[in-house]
Protein backbone atom coordinates (compact mmCIF):
# COMPACT_ATOMS: atom_id res chain seq x y z
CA UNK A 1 -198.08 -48.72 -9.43
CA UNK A 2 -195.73 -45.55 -9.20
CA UNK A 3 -193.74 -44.89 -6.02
CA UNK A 4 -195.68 -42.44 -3.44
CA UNK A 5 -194.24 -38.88 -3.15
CA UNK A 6 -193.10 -37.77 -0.29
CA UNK A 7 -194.67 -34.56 1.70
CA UNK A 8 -191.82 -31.85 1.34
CA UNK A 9 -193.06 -29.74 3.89
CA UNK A 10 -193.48 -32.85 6.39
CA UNK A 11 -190.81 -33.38 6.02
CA UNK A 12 -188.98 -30.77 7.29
CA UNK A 13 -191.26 -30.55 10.12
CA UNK A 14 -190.89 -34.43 11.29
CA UNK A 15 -188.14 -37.12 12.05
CA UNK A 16 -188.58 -40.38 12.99
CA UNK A 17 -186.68 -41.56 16.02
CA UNK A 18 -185.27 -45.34 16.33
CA UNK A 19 -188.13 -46.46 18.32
CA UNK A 20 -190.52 -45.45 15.69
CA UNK A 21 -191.90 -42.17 17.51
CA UNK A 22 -192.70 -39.10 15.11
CA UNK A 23 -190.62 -36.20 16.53
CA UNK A 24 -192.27 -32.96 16.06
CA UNK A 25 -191.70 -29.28 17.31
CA UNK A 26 -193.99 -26.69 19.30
CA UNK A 27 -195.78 -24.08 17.75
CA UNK A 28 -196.60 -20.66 18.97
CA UNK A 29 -192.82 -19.91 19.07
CA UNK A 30 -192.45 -17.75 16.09
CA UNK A 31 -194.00 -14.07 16.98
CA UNK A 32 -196.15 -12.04 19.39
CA UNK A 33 -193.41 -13.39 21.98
CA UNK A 34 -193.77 -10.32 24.31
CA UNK A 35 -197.20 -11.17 25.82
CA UNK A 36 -196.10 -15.00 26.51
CA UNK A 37 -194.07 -15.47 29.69
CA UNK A 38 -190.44 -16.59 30.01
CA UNK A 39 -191.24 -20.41 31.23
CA UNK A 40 -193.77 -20.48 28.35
CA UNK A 41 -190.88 -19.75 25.93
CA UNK A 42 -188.63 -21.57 27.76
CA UNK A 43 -191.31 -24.61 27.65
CA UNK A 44 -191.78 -24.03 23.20
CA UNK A 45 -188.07 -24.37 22.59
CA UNK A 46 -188.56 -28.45 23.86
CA UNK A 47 -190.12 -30.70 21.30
CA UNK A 48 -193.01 -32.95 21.29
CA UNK A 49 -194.06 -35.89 19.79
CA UNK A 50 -196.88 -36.71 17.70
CA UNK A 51 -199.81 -38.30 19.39
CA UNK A 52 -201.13 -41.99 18.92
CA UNK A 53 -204.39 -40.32 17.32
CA UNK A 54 -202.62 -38.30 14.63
CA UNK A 55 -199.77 -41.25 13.66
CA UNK A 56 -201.73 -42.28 10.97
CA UNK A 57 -202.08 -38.95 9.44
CA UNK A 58 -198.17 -38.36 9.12
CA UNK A 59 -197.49 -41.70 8.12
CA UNK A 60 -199.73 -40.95 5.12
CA UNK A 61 -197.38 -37.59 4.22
CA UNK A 62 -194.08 -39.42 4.80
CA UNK A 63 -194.94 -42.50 3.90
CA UNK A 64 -191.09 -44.29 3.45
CA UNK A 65 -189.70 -42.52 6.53
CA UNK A 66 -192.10 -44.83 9.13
């Protein structure tokens, strides 16, 4: 059986913290920024973590990183 690859893109996006939580980062952050208010923007610049629900679906992109 050949090793898995892998996902490039994921990542970039994701790291895995010592506790074994999926660090991610907000989106909406990138344009249109006039309309959104200043505690919005303030609130995007803060990261996130993945949710229980979609674990499974990252672990399958980066699957020697969990």
């Amino acid at each position: 059986m050949p090793k898995m690859k892998t996902h490039r893109g994921a990542a970039k996006r994701f790291k895995v913290t010592a506790s074994g939580k999926i660090k991610r980062a907000k989106s909406n952050k990138n344009h249109i920024l006039t309309k959104k208010d200043r505690k919005r923007k303030r609130n995007l610049r803060k990261g996130g973590f993945v949710h229980d629900s979609m674990k499974k679906n990252v672990d399958k992109l980066l699957p020697y990183l969990t």
